[in-house]
N, C-alpha and C. Protein backbone atom coordinates (compact mmCIF):
# COMPACT_ATOMS: atom_id res chain seq x y z
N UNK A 1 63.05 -44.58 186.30
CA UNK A 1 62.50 -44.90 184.99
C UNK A 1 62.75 -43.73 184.05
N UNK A 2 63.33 -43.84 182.66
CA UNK A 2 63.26 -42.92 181.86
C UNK A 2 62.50 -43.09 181.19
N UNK A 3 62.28 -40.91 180.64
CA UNK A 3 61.42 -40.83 179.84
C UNK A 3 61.26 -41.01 178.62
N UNK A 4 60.35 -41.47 177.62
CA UNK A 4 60.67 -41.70 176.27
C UNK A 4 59.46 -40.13 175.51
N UNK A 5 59.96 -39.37 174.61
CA UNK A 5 59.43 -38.70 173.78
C UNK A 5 58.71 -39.64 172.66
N UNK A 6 57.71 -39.09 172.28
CA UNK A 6 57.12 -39.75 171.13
C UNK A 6 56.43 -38.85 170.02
N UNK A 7 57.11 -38.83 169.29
CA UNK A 7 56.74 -37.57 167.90
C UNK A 7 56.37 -38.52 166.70
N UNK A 8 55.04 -37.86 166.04
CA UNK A 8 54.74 -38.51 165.13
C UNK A 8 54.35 -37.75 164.37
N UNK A 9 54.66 -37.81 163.00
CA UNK A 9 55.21 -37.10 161.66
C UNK A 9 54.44 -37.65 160.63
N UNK A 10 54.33 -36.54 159.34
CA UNK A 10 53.74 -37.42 158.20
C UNK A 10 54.19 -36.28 157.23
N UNK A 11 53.17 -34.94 156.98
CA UNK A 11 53.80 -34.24 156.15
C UNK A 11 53.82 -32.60 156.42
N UNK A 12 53.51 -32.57 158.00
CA UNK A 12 53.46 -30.92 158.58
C UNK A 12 54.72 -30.57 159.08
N UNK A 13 55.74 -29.99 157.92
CA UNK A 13 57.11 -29.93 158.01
C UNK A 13 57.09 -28.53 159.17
N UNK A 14 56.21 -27.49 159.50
CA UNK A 14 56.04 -26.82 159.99
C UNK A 14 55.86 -26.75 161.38
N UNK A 15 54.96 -27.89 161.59
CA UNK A 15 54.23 -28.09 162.86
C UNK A 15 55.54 -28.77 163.83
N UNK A 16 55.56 -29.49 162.72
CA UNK A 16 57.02 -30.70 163.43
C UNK A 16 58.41 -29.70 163.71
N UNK A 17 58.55 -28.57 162.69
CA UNK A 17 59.74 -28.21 163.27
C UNK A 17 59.92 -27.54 164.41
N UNK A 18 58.52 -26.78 164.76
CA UNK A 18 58.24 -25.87 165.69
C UNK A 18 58.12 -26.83 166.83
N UNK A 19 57.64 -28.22 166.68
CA UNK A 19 57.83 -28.72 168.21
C UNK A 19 59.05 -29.41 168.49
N UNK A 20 60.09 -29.95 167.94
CA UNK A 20 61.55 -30.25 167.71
C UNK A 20 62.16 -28.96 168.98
N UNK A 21 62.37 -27.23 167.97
CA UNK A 21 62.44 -26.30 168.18
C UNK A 21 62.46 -26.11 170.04
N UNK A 22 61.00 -26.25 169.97
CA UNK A 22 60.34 -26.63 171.65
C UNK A 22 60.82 -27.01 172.13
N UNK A 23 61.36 -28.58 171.72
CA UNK A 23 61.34 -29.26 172.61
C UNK A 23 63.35 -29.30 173.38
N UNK A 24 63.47 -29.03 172.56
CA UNK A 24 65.31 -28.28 172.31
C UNK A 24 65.04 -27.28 173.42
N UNK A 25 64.12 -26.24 173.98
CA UNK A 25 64.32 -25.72 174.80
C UNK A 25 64.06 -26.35 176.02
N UNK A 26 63.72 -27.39 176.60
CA UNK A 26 63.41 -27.87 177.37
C UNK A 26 64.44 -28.22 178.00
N UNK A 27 65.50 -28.35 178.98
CA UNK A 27 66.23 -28.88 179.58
C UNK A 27 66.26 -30.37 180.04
N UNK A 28 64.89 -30.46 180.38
CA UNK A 28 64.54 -32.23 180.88
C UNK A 28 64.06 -32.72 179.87
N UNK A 29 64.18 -32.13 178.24
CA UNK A 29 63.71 -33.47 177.31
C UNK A 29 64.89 -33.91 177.04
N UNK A 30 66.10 -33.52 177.04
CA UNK A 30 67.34 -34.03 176.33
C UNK A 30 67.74 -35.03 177.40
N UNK A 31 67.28 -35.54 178.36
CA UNK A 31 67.40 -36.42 179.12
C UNK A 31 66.81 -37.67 178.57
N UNK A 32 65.87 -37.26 178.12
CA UNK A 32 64.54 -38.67 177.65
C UNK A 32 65.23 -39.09 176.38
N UNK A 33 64.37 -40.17 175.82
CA UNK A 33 64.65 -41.09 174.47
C UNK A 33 63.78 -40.56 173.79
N UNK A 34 64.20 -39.80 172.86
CA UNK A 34 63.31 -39.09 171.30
C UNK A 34 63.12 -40.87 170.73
N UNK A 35 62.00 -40.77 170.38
CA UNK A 35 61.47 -41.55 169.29
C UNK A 35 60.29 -40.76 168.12
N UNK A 36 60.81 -41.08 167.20
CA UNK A 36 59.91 -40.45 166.10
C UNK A 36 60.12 -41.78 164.96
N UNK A 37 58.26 -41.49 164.69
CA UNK A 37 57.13 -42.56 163.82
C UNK A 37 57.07 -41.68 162.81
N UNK A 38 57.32 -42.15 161.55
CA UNK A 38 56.88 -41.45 160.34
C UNK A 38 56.18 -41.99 159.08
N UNK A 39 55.00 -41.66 159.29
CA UNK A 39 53.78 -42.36 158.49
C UNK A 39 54.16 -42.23 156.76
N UNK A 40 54.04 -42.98 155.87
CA UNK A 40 54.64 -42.82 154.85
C UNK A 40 53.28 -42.92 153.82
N UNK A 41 53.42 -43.15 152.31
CA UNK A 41 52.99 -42.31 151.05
C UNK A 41 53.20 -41.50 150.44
N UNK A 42 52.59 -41.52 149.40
CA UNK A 42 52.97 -40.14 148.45
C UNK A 42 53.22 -38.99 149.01
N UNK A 43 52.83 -38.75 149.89
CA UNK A 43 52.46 -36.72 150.64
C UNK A 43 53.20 -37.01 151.51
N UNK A 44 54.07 -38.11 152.30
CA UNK A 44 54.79 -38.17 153.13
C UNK A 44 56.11 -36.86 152.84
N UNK A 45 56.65 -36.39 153.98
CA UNK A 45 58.26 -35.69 154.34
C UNK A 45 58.86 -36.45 154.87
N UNK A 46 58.98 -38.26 154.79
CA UNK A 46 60.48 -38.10 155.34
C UNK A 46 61.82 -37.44 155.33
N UNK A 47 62.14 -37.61 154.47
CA UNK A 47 63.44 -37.18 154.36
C UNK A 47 63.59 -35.81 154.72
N UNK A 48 62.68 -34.42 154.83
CA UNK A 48 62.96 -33.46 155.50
C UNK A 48 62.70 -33.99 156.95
N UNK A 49 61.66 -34.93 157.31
CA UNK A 49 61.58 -34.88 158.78
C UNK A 49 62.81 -35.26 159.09
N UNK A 50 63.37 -36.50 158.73
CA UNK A 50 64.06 -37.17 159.12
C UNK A 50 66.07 -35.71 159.58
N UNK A 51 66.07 -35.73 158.29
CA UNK A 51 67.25 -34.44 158.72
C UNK A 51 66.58 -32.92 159.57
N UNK A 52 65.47 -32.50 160.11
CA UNK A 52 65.60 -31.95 160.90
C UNK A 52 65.41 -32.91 162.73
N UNK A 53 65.57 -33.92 162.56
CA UNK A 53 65.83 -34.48 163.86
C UNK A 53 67.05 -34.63 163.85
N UNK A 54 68.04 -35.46 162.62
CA UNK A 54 69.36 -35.63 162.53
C UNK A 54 69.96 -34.47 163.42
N UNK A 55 69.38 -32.96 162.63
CA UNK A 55 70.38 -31.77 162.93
C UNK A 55 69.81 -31.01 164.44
N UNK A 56 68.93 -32.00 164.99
CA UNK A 56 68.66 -31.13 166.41
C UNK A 56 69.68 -32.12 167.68
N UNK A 57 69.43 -31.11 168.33
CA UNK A 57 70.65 -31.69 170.14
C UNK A 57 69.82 -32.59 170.85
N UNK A 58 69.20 -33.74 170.00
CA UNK A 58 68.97 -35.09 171.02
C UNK A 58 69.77 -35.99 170.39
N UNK A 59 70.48 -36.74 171.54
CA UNK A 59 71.14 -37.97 171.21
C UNK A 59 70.55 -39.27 170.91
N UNK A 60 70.88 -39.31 169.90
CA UNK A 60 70.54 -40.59 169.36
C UNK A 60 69.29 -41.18 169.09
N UNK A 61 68.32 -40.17 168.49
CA UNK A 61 66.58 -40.27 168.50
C UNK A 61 66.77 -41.87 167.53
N UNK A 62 65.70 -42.54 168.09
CA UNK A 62 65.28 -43.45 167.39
C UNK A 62 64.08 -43.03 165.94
N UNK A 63 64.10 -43.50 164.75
CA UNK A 63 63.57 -42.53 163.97
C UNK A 63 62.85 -44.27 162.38
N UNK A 64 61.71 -44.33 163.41
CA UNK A 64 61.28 -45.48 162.13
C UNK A 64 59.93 -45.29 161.46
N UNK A 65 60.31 -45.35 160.20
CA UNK A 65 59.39 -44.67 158.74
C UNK A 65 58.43 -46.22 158.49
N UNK A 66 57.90 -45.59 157.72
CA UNK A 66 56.25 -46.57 157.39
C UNK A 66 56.70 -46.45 155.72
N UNK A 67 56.21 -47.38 154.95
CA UNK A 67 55.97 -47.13 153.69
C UNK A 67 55.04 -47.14 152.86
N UNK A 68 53.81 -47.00 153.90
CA UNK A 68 52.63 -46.45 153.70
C UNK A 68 52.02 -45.67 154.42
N UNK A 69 50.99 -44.81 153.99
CA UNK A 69 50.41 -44.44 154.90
C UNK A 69 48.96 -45.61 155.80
N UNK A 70 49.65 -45.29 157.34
CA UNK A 70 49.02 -45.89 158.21
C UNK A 70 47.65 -45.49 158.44
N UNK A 71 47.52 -43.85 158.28
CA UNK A 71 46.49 -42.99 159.12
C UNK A 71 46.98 -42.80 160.65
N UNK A 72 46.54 -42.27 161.66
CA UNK A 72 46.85 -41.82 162.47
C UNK A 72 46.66 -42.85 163.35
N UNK A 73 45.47 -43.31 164.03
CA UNK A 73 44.89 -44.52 164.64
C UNK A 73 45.95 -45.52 164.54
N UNK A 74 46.18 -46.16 163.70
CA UNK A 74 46.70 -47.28 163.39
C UNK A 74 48.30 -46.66 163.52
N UNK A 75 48.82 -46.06 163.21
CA UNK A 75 50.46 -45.09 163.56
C UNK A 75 50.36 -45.54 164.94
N UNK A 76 49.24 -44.56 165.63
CA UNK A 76 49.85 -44.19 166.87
C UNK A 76 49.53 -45.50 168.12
N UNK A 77 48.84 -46.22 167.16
CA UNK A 77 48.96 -47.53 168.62
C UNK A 77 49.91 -48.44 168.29
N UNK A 78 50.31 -47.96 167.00
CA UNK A 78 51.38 -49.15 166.93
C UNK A 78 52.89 -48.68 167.36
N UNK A 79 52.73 -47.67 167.49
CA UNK A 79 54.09 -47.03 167.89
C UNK A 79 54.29 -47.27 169.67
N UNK A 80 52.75 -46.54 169.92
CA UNK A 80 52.94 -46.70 171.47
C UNK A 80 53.21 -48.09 172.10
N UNK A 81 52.87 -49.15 171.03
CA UNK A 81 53.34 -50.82 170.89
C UNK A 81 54.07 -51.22 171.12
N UNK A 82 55.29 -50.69 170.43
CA UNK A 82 56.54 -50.51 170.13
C UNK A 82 57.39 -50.03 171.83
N UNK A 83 57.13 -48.86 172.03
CA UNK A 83 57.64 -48.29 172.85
C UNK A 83 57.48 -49.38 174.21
């Protein structure tokens, strides 16, 4: 069974890059399926989130945006839904 990553994003361009960063050092995450949820609104970062996953060494992250904000609750069960 493979593993799936699950990163969820909104507007802590900081927090998120530092665990990307992380997770790039890991040897057994570049094995797994990056998926990243990105909660949307006004205060949203996609578009920086989105190009610092573009420019990191996982293949082929799956990467789907909201065009609202969800809140967290409602993001994260619907993602884990998904998955």
């Amino acid at each position: 069974m493979k593993t799936a990553l699950l990163l969820l994003g909104f507007n802590r361009l900081d927090y998120f890059e530092k665990t990307i960063k992380s997770l790039e050092k890991n040897a057994e995450a570049h094995q797994a399926d990056l998926h990243v949820y990105l909660d949307g609104g006004p205060n949203a970062k996609q578009s920086e989130i989105i190009s610092m996953v573009n420019e990191s060494n996982f293949q082929d992250p799956v990467i789907v945006t909201r065009d609202e904000n969800w809140g967290i609750g409602r993001h994260l069960i619907d993602a884990r839904r998904e998955l």
